[in-house]
Protein backbone atom coordinates (compact mmCIF):
# COMPACT_ATOMS: atom_id res chain seq x y z
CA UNK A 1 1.90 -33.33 -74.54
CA UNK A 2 -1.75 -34.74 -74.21
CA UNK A 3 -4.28 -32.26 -73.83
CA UNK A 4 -5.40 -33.79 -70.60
CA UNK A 5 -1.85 -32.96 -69.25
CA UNK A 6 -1.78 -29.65 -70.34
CA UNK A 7 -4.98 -28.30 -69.00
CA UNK A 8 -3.74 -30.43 -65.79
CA UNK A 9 -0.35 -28.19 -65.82
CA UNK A 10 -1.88 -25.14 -66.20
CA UNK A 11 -4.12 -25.67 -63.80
CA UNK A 12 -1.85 -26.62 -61.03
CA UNK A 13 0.13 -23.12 -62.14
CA UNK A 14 -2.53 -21.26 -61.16
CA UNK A 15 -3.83 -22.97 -57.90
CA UNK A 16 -0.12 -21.87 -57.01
CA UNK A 17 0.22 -18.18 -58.41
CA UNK A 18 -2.81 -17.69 -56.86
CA UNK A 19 -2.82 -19.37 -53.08
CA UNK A 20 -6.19 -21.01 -53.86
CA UNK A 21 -6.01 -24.27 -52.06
CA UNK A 22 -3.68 -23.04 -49.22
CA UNK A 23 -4.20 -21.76 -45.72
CA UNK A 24 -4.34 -18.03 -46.23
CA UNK A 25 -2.44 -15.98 -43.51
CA UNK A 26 -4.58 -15.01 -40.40
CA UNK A 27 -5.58 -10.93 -40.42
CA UNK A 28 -4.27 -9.37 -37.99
CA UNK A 29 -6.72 -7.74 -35.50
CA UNK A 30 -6.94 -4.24 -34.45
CA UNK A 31 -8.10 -3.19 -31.27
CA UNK A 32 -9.04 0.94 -30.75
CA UNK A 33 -8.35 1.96 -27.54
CA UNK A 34 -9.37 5.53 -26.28
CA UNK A 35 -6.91 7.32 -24.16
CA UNK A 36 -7.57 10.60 -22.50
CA UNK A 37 -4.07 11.80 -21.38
CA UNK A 38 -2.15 13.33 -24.35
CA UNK A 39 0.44 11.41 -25.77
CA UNK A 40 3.17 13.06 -23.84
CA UNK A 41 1.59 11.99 -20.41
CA UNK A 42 4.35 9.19 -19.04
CA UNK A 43 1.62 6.85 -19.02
CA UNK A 44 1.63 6.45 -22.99
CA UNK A 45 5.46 5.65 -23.51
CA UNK A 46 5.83 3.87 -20.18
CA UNK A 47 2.40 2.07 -19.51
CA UNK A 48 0.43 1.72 -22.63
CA UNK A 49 3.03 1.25 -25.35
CA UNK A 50 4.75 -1.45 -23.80
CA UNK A 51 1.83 -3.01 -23.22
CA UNK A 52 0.98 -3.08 -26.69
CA UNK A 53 4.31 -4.07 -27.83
CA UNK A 54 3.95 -7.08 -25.70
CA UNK A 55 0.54 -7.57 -26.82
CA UNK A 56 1.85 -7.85 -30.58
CA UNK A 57 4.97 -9.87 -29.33
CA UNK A 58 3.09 -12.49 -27.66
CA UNK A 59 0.02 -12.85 -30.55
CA UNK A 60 2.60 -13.26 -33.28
CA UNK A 61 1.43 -10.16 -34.66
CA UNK A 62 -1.81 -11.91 -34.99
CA UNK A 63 -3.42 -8.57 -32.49
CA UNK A 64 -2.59 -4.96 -32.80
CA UNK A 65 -3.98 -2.02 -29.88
CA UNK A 66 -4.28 1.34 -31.75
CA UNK A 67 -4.51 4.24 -29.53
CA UNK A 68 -6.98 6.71 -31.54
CA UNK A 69 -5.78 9.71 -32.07
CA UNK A 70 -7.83 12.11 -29.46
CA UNK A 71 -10.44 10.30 -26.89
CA UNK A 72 -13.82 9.11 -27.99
CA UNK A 73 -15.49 10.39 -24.74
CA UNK A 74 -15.33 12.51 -21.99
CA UNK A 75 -13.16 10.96 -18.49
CA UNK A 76 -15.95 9.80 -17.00
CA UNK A 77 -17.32 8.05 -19.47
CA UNK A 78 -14.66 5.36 -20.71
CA UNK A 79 -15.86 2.39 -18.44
CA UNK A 80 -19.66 2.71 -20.90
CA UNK A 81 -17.49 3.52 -23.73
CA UNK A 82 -15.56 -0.05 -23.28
CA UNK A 83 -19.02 -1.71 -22.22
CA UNK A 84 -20.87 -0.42 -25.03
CA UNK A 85 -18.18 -1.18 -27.62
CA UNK A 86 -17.44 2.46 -28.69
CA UNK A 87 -13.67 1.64 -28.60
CA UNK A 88 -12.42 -1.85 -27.77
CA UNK A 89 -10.07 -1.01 -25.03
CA UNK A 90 -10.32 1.98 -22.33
CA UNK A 91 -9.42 3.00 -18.80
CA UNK A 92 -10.01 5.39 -16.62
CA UNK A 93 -10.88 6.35 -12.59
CA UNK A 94 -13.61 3.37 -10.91
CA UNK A 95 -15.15 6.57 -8.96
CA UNK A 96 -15.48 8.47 -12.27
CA UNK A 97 -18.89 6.28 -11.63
CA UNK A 98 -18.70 6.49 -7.69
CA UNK A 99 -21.90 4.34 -7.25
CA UNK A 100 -21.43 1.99 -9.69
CA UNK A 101 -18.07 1.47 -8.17
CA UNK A 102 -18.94 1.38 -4.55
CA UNK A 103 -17.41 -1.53 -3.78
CA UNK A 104 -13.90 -0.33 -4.56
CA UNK A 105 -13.85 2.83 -2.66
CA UNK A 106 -12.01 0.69 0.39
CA UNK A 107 -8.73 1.34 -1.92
CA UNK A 108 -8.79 5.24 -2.35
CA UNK A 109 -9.22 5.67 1.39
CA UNK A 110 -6.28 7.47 3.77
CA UNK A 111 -3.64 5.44 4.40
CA UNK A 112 -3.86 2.94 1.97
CA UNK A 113 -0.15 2.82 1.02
CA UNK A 114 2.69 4.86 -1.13
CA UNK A 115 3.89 1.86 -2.61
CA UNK A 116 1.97 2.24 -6.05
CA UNK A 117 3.56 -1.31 -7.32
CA UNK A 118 2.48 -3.30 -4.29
CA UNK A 119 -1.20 -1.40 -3.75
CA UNK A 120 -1.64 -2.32 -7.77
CA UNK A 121 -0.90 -5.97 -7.56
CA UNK A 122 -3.03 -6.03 -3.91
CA UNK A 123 -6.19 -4.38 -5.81
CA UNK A 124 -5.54 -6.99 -8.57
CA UNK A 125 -5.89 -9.92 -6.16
CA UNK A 126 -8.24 -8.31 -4.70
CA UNK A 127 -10.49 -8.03 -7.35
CA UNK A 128 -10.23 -11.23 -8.84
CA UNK A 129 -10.91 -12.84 -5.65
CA UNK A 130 -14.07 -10.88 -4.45
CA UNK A 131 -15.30 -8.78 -7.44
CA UNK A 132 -15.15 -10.19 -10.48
CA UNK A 133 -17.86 -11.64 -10.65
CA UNK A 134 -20.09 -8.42 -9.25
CA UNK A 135 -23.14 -7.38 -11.98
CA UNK A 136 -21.20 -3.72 -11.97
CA UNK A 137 -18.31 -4.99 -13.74
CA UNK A 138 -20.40 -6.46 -16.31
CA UNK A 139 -19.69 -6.56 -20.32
CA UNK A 140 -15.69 -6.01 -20.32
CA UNK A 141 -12.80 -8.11 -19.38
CA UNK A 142 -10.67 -6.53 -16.91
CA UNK A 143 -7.20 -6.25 -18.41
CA UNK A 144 -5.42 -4.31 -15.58
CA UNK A 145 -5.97 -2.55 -12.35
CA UNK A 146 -4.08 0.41 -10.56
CA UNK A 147 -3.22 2.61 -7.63
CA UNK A 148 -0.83 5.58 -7.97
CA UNK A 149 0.59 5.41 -4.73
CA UNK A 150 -0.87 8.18 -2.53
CA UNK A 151 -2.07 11.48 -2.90
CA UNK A 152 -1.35 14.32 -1.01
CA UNK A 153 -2.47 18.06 0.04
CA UNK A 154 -0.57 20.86 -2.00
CA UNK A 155 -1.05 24.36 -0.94
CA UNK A 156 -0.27 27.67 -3.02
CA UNK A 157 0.76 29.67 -0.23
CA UNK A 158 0.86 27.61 3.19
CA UNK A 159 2.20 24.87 4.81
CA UNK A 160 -0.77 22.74 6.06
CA UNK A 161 0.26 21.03 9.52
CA UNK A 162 -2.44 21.10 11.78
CA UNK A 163 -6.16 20.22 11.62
CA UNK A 164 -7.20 24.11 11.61
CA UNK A 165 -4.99 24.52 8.69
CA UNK A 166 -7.16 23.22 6.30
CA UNK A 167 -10.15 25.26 7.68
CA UNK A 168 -12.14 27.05 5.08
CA UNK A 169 -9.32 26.36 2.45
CA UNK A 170 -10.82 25.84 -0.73
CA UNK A 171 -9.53 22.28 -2.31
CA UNK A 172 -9.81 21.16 -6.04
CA UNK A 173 -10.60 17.59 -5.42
CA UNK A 174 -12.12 14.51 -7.31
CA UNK A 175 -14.31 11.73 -5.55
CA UNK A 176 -16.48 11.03 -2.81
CA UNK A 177 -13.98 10.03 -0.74
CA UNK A 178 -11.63 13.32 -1.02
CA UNK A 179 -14.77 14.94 -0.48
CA UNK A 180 -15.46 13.85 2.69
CA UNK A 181 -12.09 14.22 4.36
CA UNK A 182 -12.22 17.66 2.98
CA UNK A 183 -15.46 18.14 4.19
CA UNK A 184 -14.96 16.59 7.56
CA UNK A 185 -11.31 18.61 8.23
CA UNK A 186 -13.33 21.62 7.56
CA UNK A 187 -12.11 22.89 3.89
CA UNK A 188 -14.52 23.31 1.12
CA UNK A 189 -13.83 20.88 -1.79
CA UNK A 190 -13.75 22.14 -5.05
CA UNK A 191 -14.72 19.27 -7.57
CA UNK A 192 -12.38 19.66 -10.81
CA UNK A 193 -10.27 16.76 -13.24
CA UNK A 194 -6.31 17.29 -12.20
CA UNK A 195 -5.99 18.95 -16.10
CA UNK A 196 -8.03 21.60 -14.73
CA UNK A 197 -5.71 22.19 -11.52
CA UNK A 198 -3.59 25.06 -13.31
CA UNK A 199 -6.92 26.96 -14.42
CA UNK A 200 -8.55 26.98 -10.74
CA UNK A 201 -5.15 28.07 -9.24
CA UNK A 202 -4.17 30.61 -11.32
CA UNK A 203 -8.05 31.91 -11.13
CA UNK A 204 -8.03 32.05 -7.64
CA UNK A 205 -10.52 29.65 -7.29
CA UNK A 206 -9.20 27.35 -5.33
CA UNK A 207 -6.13 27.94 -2.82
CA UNK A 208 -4.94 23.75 -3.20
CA UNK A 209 -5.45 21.06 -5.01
CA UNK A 210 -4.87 17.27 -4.14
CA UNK A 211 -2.84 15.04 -6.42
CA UNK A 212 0.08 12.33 -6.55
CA UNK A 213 2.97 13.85 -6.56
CA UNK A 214 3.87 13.41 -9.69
CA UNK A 215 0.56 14.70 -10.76
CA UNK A 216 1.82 18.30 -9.64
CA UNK A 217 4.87 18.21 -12.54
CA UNK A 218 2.84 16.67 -14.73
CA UNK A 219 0.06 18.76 -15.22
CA UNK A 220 2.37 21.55 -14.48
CA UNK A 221 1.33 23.10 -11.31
CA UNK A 222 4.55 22.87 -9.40
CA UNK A 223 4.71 26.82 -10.14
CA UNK A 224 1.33 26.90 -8.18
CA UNK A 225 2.02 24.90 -5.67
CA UNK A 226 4.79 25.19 -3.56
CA UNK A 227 3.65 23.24 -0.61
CA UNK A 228 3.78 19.88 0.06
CA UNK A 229 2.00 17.79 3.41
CA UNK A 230 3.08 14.25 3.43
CA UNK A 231 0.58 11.90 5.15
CA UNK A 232 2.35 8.02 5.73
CA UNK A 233 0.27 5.72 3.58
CA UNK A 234 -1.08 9.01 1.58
CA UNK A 235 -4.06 11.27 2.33
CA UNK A 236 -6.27 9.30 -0.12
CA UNK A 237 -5.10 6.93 -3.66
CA UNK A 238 -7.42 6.77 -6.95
CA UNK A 239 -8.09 3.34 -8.74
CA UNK A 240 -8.30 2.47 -12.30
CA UNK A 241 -8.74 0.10 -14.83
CA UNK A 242 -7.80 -0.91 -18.17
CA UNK A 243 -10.38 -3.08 -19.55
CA UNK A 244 -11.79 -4.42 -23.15
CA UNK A 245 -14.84 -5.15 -24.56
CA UNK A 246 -16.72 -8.44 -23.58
CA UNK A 247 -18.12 -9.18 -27.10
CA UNK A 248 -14.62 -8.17 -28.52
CA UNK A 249 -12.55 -9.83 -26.50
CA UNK A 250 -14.25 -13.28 -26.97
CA UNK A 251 -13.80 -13.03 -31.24
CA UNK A 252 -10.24 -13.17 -30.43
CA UNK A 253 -8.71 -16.82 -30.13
CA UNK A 254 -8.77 -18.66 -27.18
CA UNK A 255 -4.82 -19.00 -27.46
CA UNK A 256 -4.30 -15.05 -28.17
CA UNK A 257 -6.71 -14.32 -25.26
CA UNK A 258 -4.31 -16.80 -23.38
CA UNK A 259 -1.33 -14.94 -24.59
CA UNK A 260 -2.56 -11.25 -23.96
CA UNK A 261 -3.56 -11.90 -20.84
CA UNK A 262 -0.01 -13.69 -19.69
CA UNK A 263 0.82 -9.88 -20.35
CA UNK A 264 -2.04 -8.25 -18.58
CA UNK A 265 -3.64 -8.72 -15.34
CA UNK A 266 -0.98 -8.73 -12.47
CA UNK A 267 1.79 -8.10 -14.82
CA UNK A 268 -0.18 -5.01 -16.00
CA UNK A 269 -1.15 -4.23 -12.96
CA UNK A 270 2.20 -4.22 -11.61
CA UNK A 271 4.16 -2.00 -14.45
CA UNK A 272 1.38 0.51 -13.84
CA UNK A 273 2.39 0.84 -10.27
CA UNK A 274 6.22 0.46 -10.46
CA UNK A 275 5.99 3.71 -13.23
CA UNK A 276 3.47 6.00 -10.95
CA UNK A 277 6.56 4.72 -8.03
CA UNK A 278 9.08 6.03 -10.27
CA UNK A 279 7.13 9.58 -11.64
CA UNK A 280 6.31 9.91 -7.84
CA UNK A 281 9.94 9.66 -6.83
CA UNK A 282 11.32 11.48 -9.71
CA UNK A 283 8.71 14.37 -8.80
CA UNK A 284 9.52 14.58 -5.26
CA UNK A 285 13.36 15.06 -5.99
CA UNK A 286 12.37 18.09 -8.82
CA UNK A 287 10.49 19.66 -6.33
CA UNK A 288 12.78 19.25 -3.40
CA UNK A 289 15.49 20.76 -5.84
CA UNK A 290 13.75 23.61 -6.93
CA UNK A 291 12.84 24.51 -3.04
CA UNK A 292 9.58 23.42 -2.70
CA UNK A 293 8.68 23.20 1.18
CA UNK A 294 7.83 19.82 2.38
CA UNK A 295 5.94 19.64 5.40
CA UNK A 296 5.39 16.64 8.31
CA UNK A 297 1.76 16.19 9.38
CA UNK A 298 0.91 16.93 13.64
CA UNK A 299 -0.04 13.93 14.87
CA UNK A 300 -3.41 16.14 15.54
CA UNK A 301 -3.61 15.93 12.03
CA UNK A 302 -3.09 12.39 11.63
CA UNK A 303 -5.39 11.43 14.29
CA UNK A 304 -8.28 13.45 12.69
CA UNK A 305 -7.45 12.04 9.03
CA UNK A 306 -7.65 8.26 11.29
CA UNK A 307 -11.07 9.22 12.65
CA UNK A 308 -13.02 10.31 9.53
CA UNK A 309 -11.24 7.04 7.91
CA UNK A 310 -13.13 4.85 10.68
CA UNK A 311 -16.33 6.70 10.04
CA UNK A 312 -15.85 6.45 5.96
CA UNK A 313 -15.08 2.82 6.47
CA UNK A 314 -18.22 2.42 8.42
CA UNK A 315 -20.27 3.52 6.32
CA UNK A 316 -19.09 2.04 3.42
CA UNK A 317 -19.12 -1.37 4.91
CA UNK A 318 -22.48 -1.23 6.18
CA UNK A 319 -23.68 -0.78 2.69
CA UNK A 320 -21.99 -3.69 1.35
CA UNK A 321 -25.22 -5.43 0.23
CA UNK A 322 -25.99 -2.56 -2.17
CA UNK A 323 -22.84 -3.11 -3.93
CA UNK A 324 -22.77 -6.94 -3.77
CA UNK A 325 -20.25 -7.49 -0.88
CA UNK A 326 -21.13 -9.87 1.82
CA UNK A 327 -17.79 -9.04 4.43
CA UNK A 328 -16.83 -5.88 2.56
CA UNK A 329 -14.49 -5.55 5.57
CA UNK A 330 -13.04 -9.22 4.82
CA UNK A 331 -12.15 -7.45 1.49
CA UNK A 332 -10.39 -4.60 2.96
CA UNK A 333 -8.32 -7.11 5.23
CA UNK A 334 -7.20 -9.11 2.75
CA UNK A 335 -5.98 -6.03 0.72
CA UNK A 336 -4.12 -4.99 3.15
CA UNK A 337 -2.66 -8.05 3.79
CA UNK A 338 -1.33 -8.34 0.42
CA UNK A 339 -0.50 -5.01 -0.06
CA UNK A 340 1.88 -5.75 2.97
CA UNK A 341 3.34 -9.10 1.51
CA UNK A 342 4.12 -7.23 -2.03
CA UNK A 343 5.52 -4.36 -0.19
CA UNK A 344 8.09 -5.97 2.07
CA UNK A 345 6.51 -5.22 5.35
């Protein structure tokens, strides 16, 4: 053999052995995300894991979601933790920040619904029709949105039936707008994260707390409380998001940011409700078991919860321009109109 045809051979052996000359395999990408619930909280096996399997399943592998090991921040302080960059995906509680996150408080008000599933999905429409584009919500990419279906008033040692029941009773509570229906029923609210429930009861601090229901078995209060008031369409909800990184989210592909999404946004949305439906349910029948009392609301009560709700609305609305809302009530109606459609009635 030539010498020419020799060097060629060899050379051609090692363009092969060595992949020079080929397309090399895409990296796969790792998103952090920063979780604050231990990893025995329901919401990790049957929220966030699935997620991330489908976020892997639909990328090809091409995009991984690692939840770090222990949160890189305090609650309150995943929405700047996601905006800044500090871990790629977060969520938490919109009124963690209650005035950056005005405009959402029409969803934790009374009544808004028990049906975690179809309040989720409503919020989600909601939001993509009349927020999105709001200065507040700013450097992320909203990935999912949800309600947990109601909360309601659990006493240690009463059943809480009438307005006067809840006078002077002090409430662990979290919000402005549990505040002020504490406030305006005449208890004194008690501001404290639900982990903290057990430590303020068993202190004496506080004589109830308000949570979903199954917020009372999971952060294991149900020995606590032993009373149970609840209001149709829930004394108050919470909202949260799941969101990623602006800057992150737009290095990824324009057909894997397709692809997560398809398994994000309403369909997100959506499992997060239809799990909080099933804890809630699950919770309720524990309790009931066990002999917990559950109690019906006077319609005194109701009609005082109604009231502040007007005034709460009112005021809210009327300060739509500070949070970038022309008809903030427009808003609220078409929530509720879709929270209707997706929940059958």
């Amino acid at each position: 053999m030539k010498l020419g045809k020799i060097l060629a051979t060899l050379s051609a052996g090692f363009v092969i052995a060595t992949g020079a000359g080929l397309p090399a395999a895409q990296a796969a990408t790792t998103l952090t995300m920063s979780s604050w619930v231990p990893p025995t909280h329901f919401l990790t096996p049957e929220v966030f894991q699935p997620w991330i399997d489908d976020v892997k399943r639909v990328t090809e592998g091409r995009v991984e979601v690692r939840i770090l090991p222990k949160p890189v921040g305090a609650p309150a302080q995943h929405w700047e933790l996601a905006r800044k960059g500090v871990a790629d995906i977060t969520w938490g509680n919109f009124t963690y920040e209650p005035d950056r996150f005005k405009a959402v408080w029409f969803a934790e008000m009374p009544f808004t619904g028990t049906k975690g599933e179809a309040s989720s999905v409503a919020l989600w429409e909601t939001y993509q029709k009349y927020l999105a584009s709001q200065p507040a919500f700013a450097g992320v990419v909203m990935l999912g949105i949800g309600l947990f279906g109601g909360g309601q008033i659990h006493h240690g040692g009463k059943a809480v039936v009438e307005p006067d029941d809840l006078k002077n009773q002090k409430v662990r509570m979290g919000g402005p707008i549990q505040k002020r229906l504490l406030e305006d029923l005449g208890a004194v609210p008690v501001a404290g994260p639900g982990p903290k429930a057990y430590e303020l009861l068993e202190s004496g601090v506080v004589d109830a707390s308000l949570h979903s229901l199954e917020s009372v078995i999971n952060f294991r209060v149900e020995d606590k409380l032993k009373h149970h008031t609840i209001i149709p369409g829930g004394f108050y909800d919470a909202s949260f998001f799941v969101a990623i990184n602006e800057g992150k989210w737009a290095k990824l592909s324009e057909a894997d940011r397709k692809a997560i999404m398809g398994v994000s946004g309403e369909h997100l949305s959506r499992l997060w409700g239809q799990r909080f439906d099933a804890q809630n349910k699950a919770a309720e029948a524990k309790m009931r078991a066990e002999g917990h009392v559950f109690s019906v609301p006077s319609k005194a009560l109701l009609e005082r919860i109604g009231a502040v709700r007007e005034r709460m609305l009112a005021d809210w609305a009327a300060e739509g321009a500070s949070y970038g809302v022309d008809k903030p009530l427009e808003m609220l109606q078409f929530f509720e109109q879709r929270y209707k459609a997706h929940a059958g009635q």
